[in-house]
Every structure is written in C-alpha cells, then in structure tokens.
Protein backbone atom coordinates (compact mmCIF):
# COMPACT_ATOMS: atom_id res chain seq x y z
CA UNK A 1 0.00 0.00 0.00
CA UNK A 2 1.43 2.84 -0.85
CA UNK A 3 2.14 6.12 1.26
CA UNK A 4 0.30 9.64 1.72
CA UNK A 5 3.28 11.34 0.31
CA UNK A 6 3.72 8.81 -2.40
CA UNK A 7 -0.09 9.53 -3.48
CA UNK A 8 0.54 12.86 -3.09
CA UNK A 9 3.77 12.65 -5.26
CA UNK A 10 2.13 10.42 -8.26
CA UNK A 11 -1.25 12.56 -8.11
CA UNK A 12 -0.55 15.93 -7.03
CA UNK A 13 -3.83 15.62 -4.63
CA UNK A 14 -3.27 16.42 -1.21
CA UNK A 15 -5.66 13.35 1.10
CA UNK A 16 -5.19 10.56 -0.25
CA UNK A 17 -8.44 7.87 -1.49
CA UNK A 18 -8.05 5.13 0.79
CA UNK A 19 -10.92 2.44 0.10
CA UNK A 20 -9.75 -0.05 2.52
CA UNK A 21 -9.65 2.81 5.30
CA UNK A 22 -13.79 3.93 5.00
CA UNK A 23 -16.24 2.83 7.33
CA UNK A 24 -19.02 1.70 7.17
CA UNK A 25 -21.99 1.64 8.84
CA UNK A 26 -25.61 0.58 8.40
CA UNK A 27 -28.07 3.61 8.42
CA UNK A 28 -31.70 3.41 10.27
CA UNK A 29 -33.59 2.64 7.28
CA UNK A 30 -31.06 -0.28 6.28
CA UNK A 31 -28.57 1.16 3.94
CA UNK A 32 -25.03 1.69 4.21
CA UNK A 33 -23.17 4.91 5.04
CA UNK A 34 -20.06 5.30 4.12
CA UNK A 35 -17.25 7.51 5.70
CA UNK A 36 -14.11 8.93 5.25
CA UNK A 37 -11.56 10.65 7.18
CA UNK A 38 -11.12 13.39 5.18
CA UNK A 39 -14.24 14.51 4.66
CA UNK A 40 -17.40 15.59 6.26
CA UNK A 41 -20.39 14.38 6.03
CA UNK A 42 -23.77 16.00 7.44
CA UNK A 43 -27.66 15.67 7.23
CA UNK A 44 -29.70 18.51 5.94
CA UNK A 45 -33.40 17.20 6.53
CA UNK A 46 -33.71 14.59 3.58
CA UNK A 47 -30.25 15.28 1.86
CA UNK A 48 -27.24 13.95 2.83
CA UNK A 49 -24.31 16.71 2.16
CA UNK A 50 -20.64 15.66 1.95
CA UNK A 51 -17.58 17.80 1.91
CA UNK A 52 -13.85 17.32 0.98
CA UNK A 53 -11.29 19.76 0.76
CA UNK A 54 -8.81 18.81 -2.34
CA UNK A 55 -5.51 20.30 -3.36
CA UNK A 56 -5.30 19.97 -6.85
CA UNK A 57 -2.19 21.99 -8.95
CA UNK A 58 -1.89 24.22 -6.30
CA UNK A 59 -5.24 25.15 -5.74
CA UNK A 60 -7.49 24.16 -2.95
CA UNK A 61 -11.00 22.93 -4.13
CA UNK A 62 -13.96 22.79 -1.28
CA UNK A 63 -15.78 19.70 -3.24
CA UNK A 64 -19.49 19.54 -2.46
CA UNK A 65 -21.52 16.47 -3.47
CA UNK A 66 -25.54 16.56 -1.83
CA UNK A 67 -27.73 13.11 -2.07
CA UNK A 68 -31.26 14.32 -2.08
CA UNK A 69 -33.18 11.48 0.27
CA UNK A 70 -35.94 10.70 -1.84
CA UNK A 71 -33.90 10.31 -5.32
CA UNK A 72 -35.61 8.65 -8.19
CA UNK A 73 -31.89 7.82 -9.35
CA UNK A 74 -27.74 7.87 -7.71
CA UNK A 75 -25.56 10.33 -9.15
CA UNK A 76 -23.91 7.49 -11.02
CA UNK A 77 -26.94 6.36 -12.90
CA UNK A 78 -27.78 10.21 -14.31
CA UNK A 79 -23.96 10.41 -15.42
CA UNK A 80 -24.05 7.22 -17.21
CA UNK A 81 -27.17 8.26 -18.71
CA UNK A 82 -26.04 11.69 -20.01
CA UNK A 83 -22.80 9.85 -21.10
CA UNK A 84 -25.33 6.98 -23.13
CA UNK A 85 -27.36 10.28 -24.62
CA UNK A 86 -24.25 12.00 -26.06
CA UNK A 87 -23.00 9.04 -27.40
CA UNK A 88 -26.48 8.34 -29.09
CA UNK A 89 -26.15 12.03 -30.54
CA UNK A 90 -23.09 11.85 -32.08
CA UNK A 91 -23.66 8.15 -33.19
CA UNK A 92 -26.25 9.72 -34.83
CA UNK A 93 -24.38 13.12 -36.44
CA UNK A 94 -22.49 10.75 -38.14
C-alpha cells in the first residue's frame, strides 16, 4: 500500500483515497453509510451533504456532493445516462 506522500507525489492531490480505510456503517432505514476521514459528512433534513477539501495543482478545491433522500436515481446512474445520450447524438451526427 502505498504512502500519503507517495499519493501525493504520483497525483498531485493532497488526502489521499483510501478504500480499505472507509467505514461503514448501516443507516436506520437499512442502507449503508459510508465515511471517510477526510471529509465531512452532514444531514440537511432529507439530503445527505458531503464535503472534501482537495488540493489539486496548487489550488485548494472545497468539493461539495448533496444526495437528495428521496432520489428517483444515484448520481452514477444520471452520469451514465447523459454519457449513453451524447453518445447516441453523435452516433447519430455521423
């Protein structure tokens, strides 16, 4: 496993992504929470706001991500699905 520092070095991103380091633990209405320990993570009635501070070239990013509670869809299914509709479109242009 490598190091912070050697993270740091390959990526230039200051906290490193540590999968095997997140906890997890099983919310009241059965699902999973996941945490990290470089981020925060807080409930705003429904929606579930997380927070990461990232140092990318230089620059420090504040990188907000919010999980509305009652979500026809994950974040992950609406990019695949805008990633399947421009592919369609230019399939299409062609």
């Amino acid at each position: 496993m490598k190091q912070d520092w050697e993270i740091y070095r390959d990526t230039g991103i200051l906290g490193a992504y540590r999968p095997e380091q997140v906890i997890l633990r099983r919310s009241e209405d059965g699902g999973v929470e996941t945490l990290f320990r470089d981020s925060a993570a807080k409930w705003e009635g429904d929606d579930l706001t997380r927070q990461r501070a990232m140092l990318v070239g230089g620059k420090c990013f504040l990188v907000t991500s919010v999980f509305p509670g009652g979500a026809s869809a994950t974040p992950t299914d609406k990019l695949l699905q805008l990633i399947d509709t421009k592919l369609e479109r230019e399939h299409l242009e062609q």
